[in-house]
C-alpha atoms as a PDB file:
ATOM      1  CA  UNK A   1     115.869 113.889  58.660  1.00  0.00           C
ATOM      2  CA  UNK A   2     114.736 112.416  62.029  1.00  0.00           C
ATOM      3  CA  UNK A   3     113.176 115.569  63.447  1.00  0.00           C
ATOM      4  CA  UNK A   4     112.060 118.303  61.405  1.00  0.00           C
ATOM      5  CA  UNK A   5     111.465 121.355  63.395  1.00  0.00           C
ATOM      6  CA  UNK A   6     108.656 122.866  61.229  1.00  0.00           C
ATOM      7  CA  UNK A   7     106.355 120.004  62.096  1.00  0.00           C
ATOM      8  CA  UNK A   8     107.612 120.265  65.814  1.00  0.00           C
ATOM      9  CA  UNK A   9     106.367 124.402  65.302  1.00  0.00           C
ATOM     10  CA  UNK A  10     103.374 123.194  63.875  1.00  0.00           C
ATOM     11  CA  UNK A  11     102.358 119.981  66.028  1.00  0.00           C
ATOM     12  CA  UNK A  12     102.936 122.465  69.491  1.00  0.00           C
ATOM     13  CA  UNK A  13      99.502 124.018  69.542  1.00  0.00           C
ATOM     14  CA  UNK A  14      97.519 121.038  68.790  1.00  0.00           C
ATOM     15  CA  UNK A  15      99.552 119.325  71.164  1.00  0.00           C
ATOM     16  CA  UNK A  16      98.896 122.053  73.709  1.00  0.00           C
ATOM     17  CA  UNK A  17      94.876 122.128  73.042  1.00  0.00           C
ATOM     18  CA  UNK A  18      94.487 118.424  73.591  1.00  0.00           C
ATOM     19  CA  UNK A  19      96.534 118.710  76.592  1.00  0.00           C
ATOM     20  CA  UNK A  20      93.300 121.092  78.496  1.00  0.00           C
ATOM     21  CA  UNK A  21      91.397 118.165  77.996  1.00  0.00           C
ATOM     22  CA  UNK A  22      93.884 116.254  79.866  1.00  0.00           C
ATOM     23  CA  UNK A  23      94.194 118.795  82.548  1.00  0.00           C
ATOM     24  CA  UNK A  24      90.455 119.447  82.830  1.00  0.00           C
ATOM     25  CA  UNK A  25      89.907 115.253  83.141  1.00  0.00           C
ATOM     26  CA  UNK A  26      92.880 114.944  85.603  1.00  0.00           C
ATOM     27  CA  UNK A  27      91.836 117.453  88.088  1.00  0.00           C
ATOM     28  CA  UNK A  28      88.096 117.038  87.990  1.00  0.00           C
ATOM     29  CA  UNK A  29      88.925 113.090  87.992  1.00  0.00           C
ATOM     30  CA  UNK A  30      91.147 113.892  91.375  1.00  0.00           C
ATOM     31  CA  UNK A  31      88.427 116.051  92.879  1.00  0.00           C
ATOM     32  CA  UNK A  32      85.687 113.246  92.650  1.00  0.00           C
ATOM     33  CA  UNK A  33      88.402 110.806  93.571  1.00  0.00           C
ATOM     34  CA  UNK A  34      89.567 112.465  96.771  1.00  0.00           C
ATOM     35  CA  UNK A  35      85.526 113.313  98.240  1.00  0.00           C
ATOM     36  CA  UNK A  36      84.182 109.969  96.959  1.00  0.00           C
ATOM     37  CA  UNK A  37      87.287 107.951  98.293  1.00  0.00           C
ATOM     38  CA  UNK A  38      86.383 109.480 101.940  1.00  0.00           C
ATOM     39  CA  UNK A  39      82.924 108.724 101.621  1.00  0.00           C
ATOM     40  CA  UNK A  40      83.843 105.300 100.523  1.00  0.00           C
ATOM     41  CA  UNK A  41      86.069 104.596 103.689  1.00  0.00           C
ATOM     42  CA  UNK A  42      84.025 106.555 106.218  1.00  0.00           C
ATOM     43  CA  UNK A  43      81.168 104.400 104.749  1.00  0.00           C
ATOM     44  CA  UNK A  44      82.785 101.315 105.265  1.00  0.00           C
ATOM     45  CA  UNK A  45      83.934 101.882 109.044  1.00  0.00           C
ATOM     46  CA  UNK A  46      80.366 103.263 109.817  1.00  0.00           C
ATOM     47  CA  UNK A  47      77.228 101.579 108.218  1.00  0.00           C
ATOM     48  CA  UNK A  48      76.061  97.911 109.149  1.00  0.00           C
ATOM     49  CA  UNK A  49      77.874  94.530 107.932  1.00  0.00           C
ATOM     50  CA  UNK A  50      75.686  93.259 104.789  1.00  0.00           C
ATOM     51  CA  UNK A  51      76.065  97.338 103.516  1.00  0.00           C
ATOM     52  CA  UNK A  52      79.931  97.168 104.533  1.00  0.00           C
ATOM     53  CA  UNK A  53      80.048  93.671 102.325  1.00  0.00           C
ATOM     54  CA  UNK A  54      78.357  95.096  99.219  1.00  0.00           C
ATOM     55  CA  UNK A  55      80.402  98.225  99.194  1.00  0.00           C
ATOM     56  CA  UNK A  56      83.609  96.407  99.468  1.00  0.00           C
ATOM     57  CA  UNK A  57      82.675  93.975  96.313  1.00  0.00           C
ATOM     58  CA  UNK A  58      82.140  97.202  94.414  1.00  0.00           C
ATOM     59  CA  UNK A  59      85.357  98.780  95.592  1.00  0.00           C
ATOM     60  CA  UNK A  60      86.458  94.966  94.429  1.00  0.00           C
ATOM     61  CA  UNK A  61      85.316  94.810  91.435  1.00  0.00           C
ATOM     62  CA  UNK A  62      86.492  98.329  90.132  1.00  0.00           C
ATOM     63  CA  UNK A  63      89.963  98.016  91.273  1.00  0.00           C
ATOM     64  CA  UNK A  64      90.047  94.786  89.628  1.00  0.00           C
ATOM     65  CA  UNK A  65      88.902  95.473  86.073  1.00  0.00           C
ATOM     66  CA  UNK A  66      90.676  97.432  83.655  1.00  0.00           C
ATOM     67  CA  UNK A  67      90.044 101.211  83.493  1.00  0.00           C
ATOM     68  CA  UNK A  68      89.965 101.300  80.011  1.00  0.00           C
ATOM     69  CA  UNK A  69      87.118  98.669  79.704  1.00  0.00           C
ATOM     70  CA  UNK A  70      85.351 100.652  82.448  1.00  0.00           C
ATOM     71  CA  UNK A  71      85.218 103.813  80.204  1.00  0.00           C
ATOM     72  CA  UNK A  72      84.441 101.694  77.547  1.00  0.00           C
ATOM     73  CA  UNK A  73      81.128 100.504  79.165  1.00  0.00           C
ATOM     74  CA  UNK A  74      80.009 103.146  80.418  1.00  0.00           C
ATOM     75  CA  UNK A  75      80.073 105.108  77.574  1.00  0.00           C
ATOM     76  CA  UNK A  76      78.534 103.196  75.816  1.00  0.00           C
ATOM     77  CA  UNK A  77      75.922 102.046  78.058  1.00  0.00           C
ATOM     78  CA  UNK A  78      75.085 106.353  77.990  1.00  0.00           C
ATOM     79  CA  UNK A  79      75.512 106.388  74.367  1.00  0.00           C
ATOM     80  CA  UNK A  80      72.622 104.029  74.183  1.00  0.00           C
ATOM     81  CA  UNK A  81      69.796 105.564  76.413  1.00  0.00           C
ATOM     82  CA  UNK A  82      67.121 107.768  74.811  1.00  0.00           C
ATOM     83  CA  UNK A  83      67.826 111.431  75.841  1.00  0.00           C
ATOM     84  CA  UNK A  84      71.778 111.101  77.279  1.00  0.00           C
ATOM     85  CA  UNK A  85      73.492 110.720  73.957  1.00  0.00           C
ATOM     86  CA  UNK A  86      74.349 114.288  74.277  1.00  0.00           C
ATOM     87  CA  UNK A  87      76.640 113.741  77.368  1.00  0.00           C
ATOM     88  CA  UNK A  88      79.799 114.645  76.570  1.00  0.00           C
ATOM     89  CA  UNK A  89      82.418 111.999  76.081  1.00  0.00           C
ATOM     90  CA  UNK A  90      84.927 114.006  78.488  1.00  0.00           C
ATOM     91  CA  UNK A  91      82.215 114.285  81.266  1.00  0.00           C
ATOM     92  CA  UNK A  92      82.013 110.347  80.792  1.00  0.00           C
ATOM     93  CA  UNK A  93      85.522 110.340  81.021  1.00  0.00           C
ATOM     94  CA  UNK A  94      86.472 112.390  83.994  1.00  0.00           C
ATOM     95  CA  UNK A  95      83.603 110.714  86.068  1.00  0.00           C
ATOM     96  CA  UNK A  96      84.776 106.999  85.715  1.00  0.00           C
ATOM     97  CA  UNK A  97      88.640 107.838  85.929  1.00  0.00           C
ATOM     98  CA  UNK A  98      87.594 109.757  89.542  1.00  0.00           C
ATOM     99  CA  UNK A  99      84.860 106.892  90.658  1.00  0.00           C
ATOM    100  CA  UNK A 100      87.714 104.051  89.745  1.00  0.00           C
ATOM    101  CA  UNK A 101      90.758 106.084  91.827  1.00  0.00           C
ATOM    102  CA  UNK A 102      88.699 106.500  94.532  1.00  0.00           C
ATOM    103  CA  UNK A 103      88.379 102.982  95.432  1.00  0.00           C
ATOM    104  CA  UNK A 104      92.188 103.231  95.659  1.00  0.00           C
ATOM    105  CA  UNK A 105      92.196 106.851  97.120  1.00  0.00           C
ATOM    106  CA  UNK A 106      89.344 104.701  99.592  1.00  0.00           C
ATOM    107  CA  UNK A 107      92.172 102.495 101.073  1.00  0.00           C
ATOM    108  CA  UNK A 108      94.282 104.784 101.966  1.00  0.00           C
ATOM    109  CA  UNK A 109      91.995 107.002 103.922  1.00  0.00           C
ATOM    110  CA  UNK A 110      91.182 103.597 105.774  1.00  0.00           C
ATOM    111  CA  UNK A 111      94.843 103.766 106.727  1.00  0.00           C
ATOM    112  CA  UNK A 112      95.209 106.928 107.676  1.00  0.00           C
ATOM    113  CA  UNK A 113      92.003 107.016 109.976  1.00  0.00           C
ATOM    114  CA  UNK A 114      93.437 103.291 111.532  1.00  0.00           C
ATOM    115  CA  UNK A 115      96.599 105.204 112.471  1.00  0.00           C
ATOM    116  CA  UNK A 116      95.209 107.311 114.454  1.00  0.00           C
ATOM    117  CA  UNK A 117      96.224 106.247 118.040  1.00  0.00           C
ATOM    118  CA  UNK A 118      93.715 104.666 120.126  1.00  0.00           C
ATOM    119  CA  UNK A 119      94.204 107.558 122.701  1.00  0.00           C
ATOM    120  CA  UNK A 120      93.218 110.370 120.721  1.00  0.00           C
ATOM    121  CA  UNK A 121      89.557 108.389 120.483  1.00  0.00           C
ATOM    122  CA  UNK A 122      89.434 108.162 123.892  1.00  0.00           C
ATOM    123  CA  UNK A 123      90.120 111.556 124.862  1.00  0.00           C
ATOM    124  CA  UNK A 124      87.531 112.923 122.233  1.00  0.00           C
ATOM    125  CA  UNK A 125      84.935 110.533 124.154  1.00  0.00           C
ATOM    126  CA  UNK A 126      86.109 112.309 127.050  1.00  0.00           C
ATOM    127  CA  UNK A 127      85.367 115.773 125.860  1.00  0.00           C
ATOM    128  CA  UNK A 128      81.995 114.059 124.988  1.00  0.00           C
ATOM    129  CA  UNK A 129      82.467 115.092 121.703  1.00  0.00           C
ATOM    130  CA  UNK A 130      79.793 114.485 119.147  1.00  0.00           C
ATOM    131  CA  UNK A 131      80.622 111.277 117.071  1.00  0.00           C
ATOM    132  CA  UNK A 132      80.415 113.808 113.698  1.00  0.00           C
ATOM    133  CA  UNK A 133      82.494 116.737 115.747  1.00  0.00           C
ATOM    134  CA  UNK A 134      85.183 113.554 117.172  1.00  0.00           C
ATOM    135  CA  UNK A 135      85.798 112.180 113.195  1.00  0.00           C
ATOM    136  CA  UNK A 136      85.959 116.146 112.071  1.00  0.00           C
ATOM    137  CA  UNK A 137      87.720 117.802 114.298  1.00  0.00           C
ATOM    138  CA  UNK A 138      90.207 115.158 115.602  1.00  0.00           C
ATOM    139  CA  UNK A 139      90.140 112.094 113.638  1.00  0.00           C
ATOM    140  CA  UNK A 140      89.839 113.184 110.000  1.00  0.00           C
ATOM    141  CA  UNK A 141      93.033 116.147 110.536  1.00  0.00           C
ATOM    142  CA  UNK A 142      95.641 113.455 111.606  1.00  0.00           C
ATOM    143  CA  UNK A 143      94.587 111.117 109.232  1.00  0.00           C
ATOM    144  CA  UNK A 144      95.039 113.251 106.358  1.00  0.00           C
ATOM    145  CA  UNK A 145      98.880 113.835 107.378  1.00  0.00           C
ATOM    146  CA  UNK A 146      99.464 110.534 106.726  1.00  0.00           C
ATOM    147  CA  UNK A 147      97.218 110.646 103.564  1.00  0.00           C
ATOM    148  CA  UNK A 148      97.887 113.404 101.582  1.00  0.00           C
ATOM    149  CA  UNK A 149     101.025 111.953  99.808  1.00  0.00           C
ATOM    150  CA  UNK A 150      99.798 109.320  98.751  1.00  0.00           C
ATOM    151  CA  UNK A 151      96.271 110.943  97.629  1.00  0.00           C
ATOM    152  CA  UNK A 152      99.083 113.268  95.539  1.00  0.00           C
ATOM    153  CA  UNK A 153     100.608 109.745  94.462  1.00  0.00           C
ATOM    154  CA  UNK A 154      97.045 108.868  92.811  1.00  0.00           C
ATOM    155  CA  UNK A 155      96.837 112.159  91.181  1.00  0.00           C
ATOM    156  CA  UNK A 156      99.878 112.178  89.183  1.00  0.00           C
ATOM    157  CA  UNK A 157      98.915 108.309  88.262  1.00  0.00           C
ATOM    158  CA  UNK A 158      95.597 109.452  87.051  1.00  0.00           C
ATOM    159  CA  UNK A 159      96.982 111.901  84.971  1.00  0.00           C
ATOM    160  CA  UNK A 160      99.822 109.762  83.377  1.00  0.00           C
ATOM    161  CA  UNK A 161      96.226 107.340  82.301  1.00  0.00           C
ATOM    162  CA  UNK A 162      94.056 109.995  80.980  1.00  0.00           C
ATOM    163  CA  UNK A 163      95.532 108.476  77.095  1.00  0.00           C
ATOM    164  CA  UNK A 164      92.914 105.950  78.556  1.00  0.00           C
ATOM    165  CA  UNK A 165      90.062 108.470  77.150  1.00  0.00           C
ATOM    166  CA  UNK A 166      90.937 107.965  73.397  1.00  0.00           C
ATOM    167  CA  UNK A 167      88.869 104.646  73.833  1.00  0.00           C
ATOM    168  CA  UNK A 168      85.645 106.774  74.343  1.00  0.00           C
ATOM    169  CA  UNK A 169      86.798 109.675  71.468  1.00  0.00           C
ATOM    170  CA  UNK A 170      88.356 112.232  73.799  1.00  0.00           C
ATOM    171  CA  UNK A 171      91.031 114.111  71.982  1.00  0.00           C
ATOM    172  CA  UNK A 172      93.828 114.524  74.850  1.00  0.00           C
ATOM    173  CA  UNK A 173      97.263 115.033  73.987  1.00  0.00           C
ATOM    174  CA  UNK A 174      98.442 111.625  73.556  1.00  0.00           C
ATOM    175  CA  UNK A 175      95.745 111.135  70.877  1.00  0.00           C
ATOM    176  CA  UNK A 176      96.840 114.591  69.592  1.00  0.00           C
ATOM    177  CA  UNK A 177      99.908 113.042  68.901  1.00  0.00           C
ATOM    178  CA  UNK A 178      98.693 110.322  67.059  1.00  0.00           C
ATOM    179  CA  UNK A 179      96.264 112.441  65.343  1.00  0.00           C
ATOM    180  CA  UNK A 180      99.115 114.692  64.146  1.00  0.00           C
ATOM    181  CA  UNK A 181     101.497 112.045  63.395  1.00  0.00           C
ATOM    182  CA  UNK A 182      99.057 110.495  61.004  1.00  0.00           C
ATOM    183  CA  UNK A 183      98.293 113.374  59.062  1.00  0.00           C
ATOM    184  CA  UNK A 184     102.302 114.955  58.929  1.00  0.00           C
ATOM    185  CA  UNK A 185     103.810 111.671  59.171  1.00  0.00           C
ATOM    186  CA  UNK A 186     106.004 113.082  62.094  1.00  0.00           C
ATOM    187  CA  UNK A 187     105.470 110.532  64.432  1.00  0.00           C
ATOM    188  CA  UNK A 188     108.742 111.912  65.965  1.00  0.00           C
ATOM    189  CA  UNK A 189     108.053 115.291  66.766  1.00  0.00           C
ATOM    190  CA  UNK A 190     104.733 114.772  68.104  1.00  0.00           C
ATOM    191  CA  UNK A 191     105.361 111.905  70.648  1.00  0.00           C
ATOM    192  CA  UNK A 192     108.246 113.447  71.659  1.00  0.00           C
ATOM    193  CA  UNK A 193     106.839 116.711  72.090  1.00  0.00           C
ATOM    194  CA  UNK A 194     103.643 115.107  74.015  1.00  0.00           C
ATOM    195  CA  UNK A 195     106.503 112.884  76.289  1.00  0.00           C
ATOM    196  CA  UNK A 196     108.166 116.493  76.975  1.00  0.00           C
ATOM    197  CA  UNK A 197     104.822 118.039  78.234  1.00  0.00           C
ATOM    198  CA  UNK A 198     103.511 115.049  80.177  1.00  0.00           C
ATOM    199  CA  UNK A 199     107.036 115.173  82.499  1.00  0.00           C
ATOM    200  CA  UNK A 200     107.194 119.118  82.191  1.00  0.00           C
ATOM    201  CA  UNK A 201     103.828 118.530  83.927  1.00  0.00           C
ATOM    202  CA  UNK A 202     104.033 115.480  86.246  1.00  0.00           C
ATOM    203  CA  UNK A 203     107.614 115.648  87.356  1.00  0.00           C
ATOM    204  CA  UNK A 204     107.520 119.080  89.554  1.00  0.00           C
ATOM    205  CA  UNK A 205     104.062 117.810  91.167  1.00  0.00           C
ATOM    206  CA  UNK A 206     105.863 114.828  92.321  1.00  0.00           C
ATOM    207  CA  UNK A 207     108.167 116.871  93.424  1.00  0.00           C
ATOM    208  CA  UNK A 208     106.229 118.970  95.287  1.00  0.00           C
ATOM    209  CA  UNK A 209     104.197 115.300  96.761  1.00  0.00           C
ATOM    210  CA  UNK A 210     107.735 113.781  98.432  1.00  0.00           C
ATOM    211  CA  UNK A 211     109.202 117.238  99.631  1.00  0.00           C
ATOM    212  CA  UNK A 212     105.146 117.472 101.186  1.00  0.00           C
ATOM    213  CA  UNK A 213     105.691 113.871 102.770  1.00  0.00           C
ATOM    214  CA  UNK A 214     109.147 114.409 104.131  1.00  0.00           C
ATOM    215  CA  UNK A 215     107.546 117.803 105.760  1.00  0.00           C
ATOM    216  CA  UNK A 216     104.243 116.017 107.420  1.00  0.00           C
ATOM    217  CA  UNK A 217     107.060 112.991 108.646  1.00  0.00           C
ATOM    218  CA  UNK A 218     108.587 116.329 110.660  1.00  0.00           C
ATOM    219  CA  UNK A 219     105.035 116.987 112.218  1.00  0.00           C
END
């Protein structure tokens, strides 16, 4: 029998528990992505050249190595101080996954501020707006029209790599599938079950992200 629907019954629950963990790293992850990916670009744009140069070799060098090896690393490196080995692997987790998409979520924060016409600058400087009060109140609105989809773009990719975390011992729910599979030998019903869940979750967000862009494109 290729699917047996006792082991489907039974595999659900597990399935469902690891999937919190997934949830909870996704949408911490995206939180710390999103504030740290401002900071990142707002930094860039603002501080002096040899500070701009060494952020954007760290922004570099995170985009450019494997998230996977990043958790990896960093886990370990805590695993091996005096006094942090009690740091959950799941904290670990959800901190690197948001610290790497932010260097992505970064970018396109730098976009949306550079489209900003030139003229809404310039009639903020005329108002003699505060430089803090200009970026708040006039800059940082329109550019996050043209950012949010794409912010909402990261999110669902983040949460499609949280299976990442099994490389640091977080039980999410593509390693409760595995898990499961192992022990029933229903390989089947559990990856297809976790494959159902991941696009009953995913699917409707991105959804909700392109009917979000083609309303902002109306604005």
């Amino acid at each position: 029998m290729i699917w047996n629907w006792e082991f489907a019954a039974e595999a659900l629950p597990i399935l469902l528990r690891g999937f919190v963990n997934t949830l909870i790293a996704t949408a911490v992850g995206t939180l710390i992505a999103v504030v740290l990916g401002l900071i990142i670009a707002v930094a860039i744009r603002g501080l002096p050249r040899w500070i701009n140069w060494l952020i954007r070799l760290l922004v570099a060098f995170v985009r450019n190595t494997p998230l996977i090896m990043q958790l990896m690393f960093v886990y370990f490196i805590f695993a091996g101080i005096p006094g942090l080995v009690d740091i959950p692997a799941l904290v670990v987790g959800f901190i690197v996954i948001g610290i790497h998409y932010s260097t992505y979520m970064s970018e396109s924060y730098r976009a949306g501020i550079d489209a900003v016409p030139p003229g809404q600058h310039e009639a903020a400087t005329a108002l003699s707006l505060p430089p803090v009060r200009k970026f708040t109140a006039v800059v940082l609105p329109q550019a996050l029209r043209a950012t949010v989809p794409s912010l909402g773009n990261y999110a669902v990719a983040m949460f499609k790599d949280t299976p990442f975390l099994f490389a640091i011992s977080v039980v999410e729910l593509v390693t409760s599938a595995q898990q499961f599979g192992a022990a029933k030998f229903a390989y089947t019903e559990a990856f297809t079950l976790a494959g159902i869940i991941f696009l009953a979750a995913s699917y409707p967000t991105s959804l909700l992200i392109q009917r979000m862009e083609k309303r902002l494109a109306t604005y």
